[in-house]
Each structure stands twice: as structure tokens, then as C-alpha cells.
C-alpha atoms as a PDB file:
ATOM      1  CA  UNK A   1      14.237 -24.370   2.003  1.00  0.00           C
ATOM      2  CA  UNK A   2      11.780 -25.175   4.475  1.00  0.00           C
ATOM      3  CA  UNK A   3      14.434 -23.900   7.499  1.00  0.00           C
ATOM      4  CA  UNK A   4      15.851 -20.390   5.626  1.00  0.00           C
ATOM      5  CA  UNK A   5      12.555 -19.449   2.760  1.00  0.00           C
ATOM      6  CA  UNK A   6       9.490 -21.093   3.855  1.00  0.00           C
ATOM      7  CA  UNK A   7       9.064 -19.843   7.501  1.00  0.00           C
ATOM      8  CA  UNK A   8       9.472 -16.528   5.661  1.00  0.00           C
ATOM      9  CA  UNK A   9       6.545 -17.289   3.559  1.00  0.00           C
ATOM     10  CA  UNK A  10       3.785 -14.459   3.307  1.00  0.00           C
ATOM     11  CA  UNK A  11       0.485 -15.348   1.320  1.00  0.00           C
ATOM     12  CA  UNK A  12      -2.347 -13.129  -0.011  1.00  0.00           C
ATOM     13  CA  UNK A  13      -4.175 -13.790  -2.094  1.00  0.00           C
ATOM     14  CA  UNK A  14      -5.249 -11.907  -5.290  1.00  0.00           C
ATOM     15  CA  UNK A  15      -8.766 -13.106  -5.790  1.00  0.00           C
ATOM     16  CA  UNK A  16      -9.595 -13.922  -2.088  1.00  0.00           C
ATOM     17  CA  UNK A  17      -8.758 -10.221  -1.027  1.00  0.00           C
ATOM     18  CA  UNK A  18     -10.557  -8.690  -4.310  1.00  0.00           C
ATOM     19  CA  UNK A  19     -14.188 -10.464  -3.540  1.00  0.00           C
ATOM     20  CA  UNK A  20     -14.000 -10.749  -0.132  1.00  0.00           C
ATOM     21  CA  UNK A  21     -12.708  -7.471   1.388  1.00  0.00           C
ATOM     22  CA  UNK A  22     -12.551  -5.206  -1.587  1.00  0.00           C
ATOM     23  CA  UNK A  23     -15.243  -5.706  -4.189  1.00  0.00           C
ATOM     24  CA  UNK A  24     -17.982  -5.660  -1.405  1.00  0.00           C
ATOM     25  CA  UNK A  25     -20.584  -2.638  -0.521  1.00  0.00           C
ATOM     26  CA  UNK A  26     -19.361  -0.379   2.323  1.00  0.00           C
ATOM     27  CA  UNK A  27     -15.139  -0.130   0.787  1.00  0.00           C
ATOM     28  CA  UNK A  28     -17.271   0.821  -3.310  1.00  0.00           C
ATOM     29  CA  UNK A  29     -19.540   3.437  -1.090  1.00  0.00           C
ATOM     30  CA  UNK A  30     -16.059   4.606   0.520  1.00  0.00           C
ATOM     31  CA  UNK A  31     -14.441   4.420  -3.127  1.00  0.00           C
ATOM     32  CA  UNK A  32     -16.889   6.332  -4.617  1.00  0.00           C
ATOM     33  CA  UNK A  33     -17.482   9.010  -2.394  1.00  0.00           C
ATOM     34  CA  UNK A  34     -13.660  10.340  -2.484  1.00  0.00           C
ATOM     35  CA  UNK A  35     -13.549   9.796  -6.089  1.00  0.00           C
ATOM     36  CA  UNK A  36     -12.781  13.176  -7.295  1.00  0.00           C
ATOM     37  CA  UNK A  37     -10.038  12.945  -4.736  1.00  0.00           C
ATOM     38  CA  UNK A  38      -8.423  10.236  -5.415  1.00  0.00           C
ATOM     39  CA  UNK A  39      -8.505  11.021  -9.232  1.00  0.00           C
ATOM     40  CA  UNK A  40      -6.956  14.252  -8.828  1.00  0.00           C
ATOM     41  CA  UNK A  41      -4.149  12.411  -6.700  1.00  0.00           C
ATOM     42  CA  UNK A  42      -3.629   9.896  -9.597  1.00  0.00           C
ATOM     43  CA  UNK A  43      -3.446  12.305 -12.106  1.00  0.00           C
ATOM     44  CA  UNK A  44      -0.885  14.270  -9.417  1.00  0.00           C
ATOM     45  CA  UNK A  45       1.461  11.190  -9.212  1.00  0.00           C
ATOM     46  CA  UNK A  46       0.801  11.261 -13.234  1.00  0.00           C
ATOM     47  CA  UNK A  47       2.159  14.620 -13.162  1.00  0.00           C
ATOM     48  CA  UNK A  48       5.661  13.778 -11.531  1.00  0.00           C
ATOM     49  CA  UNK A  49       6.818  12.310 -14.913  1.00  0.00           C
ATOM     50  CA  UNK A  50       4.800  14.215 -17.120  1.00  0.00           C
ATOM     51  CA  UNK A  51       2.787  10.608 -18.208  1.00  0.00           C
ATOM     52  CA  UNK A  52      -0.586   9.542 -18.530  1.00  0.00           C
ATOM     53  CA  UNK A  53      -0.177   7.007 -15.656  1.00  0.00           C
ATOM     54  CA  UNK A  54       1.100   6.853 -12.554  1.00  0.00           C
ATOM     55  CA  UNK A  55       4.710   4.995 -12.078  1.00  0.00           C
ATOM     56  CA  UNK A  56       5.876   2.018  -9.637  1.00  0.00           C
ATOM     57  CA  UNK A  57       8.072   4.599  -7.835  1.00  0.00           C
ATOM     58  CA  UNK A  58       5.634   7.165  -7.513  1.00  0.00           C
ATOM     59  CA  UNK A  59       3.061   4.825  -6.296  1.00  0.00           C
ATOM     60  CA  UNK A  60       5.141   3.485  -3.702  1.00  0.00           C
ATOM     61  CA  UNK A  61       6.669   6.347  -2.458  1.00  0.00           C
ATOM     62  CA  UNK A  62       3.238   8.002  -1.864  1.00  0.00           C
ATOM     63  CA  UNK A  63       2.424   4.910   0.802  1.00  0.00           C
ATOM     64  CA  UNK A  64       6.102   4.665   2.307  1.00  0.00           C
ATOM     65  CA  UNK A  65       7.652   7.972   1.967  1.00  0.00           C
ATOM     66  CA  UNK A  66       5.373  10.855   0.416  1.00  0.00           C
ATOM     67  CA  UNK A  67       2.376  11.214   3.483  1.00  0.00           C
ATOM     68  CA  UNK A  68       1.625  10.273   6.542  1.00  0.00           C
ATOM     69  CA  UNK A  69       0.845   7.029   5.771  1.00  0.00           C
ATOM     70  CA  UNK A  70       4.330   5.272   6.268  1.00  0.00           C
ATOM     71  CA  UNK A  71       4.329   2.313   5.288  1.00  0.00           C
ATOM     72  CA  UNK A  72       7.180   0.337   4.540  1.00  0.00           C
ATOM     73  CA  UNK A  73       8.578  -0.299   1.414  1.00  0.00           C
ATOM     74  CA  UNK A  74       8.474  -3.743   1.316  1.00  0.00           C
ATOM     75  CA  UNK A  75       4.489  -3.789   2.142  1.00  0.00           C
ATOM     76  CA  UNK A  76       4.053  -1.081  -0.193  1.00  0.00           C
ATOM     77  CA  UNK A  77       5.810  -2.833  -3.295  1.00  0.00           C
ATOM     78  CA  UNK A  78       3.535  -6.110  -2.063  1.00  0.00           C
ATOM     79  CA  UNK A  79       0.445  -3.753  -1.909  1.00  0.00           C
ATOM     80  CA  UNK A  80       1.073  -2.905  -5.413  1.00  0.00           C
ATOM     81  CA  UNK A  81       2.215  -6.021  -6.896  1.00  0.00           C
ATOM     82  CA  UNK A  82      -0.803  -7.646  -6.345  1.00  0.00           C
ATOM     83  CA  UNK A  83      -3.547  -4.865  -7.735  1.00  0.00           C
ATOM     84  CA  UNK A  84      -1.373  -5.200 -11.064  1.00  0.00           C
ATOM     85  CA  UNK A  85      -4.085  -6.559 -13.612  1.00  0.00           C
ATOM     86  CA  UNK A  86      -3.176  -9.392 -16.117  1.00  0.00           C
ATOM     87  CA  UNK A  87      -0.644  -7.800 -18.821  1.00  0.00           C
ATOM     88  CA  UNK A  88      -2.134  -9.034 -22.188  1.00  0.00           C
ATOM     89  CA  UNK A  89       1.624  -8.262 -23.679  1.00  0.00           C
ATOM     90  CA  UNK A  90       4.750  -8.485 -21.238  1.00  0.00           C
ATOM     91  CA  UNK A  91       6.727  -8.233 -23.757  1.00  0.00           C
ATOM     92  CA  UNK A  92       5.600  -4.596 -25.150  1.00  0.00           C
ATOM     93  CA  UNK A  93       7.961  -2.310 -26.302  1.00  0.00           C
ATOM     94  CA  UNK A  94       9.322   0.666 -24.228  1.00  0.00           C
ATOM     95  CA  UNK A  95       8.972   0.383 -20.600  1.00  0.00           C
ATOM     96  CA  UNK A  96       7.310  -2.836 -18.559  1.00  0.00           C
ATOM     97  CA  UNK A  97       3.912  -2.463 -18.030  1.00  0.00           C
ATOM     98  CA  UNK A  98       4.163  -3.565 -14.766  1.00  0.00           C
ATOM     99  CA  UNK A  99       5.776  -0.721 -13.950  1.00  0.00           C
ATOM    100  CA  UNK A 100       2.736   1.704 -14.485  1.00  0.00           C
ATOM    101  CA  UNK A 101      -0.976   1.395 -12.671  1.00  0.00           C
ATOM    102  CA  UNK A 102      -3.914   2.249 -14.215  1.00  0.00           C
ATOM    103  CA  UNK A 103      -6.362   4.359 -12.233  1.00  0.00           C
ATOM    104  CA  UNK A 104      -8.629   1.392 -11.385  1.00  0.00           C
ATOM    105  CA  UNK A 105      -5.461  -0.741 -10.267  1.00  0.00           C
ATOM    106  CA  UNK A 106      -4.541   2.345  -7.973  1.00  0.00           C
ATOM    107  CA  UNK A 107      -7.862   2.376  -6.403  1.00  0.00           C
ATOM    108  CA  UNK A 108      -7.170  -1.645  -5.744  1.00  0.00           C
ATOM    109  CA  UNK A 109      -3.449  -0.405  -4.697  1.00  0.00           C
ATOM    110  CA  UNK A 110      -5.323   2.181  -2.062  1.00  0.00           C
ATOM    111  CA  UNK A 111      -7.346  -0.730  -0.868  1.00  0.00           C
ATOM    112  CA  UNK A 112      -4.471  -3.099  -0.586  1.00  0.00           C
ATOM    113  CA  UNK A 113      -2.622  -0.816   1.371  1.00  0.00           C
ATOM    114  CA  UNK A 114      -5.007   0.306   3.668  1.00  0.00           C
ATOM    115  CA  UNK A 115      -6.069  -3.286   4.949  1.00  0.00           C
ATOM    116  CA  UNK A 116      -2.178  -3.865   5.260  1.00  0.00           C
ATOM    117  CA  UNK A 117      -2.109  -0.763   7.222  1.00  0.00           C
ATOM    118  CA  UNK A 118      -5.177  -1.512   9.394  1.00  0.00           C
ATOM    119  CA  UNK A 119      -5.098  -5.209   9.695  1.00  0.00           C
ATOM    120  CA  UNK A 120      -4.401  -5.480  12.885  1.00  0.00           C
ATOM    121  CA  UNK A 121      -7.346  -3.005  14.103  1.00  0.00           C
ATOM    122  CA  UNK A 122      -9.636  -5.980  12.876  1.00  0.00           C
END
């Protein structure tokens, strides 16, 4: 394990990220500023399957195949595992809810993936 998964091993943290490089002053000035903007491209990634949220797919795509972002897959799937919220029933009916973002889990997902994006320009 320690050989072939461990050395593998890529942490980030939920909570550490969240207080000390998202919830913070300058990134909720930057958040709210292009809010109209970044609703109207949530409710645009909405749009793409005719729902009230935006999907896994959608999301992802946007980061790693949609714009000029390009980032790959694999970070963007990480990005947006970890802004998924606690799911108070996993076990819902219809599809998983882990499989849909909320608008203020897709401003966490923007967040996420722009600090993947940029982390080495720190």
C-alpha cells in the first residue's frame, strides 16, 4: 500500500481550504462583484438538461472541456467533490444528490478550481 497507493496520496482539505483561502475578504469581494455573472452561468449549465441545478457533467466539463480554462478532468472532478455540502439523505429517490451542485456549492466549485488552477502562481 504504502509502495503502489500512498505515494499517490493527494490531501485537501475541506474545512482548511473553506476558512482559510475561501471564506476570507478579498475572494467574497471577488464573489460578489461577478455575481450576476456567475448566476447567469449556473442557470446556463442548468439549462443543458432543462433542470433547476446544474449536473456533475456539466460542471466538470465547463472547467476541463467547455472554456478556456482546461483543466483536467481528474482536478476538476476533485474540485467538485469537495464543494459538495453534507447530503442530509443519500439515499433519496431519483438521481444521487451528489450528482447536482447547488448555486452556493458552484461558487465553492469556482473557488476550488481556480486555486487548483493558480496554485502554483502563489
Amino acid at each position: 500500500m504504502t509502495e503502489h497507493v500512498f505515494k499517490f496520496e493527494y490531501e485537501m482539505s475541506w474545512q482548511d481550504f473553506r476558512d482559510n483561502d475561501l471564506w476570507v475578504r478579498d475572494v467574497n469581494l471577488t464573489l460578489n462583484a461577478n455575481n450576476d455573472g456567475l448566476l447567469r452561468l449556473y442557470k446556463k449549465l442548468a439549462l443543458i438538461k432543462m433542470q433547476p441545478y446544474a449536473s456533475f457533467e456539466d460542471s466538470v466539463n465547463l472547467m476541463s472541456k467547455d472554456s478556456p480554462v482546461g483543466m483536467s478532468n481528474k482536478d476538476a472532478v476533485r474540485c467538485f467533490g469537495l464543494c459538495k455540502m453534507t447530503v442530509k439523505n443519500e439515499l433519496e429517490k431519483g438521481s444521487s444528490p451528489y450528482k447536482k451542485i447547488s448555486f452556493v456549492e458552484f461558487l465553492e466549485y469556482v473557488g476550488r478550481c481556480a486555486h487548483e488552477k493558480f496554485k502554483d502562481l502563489q
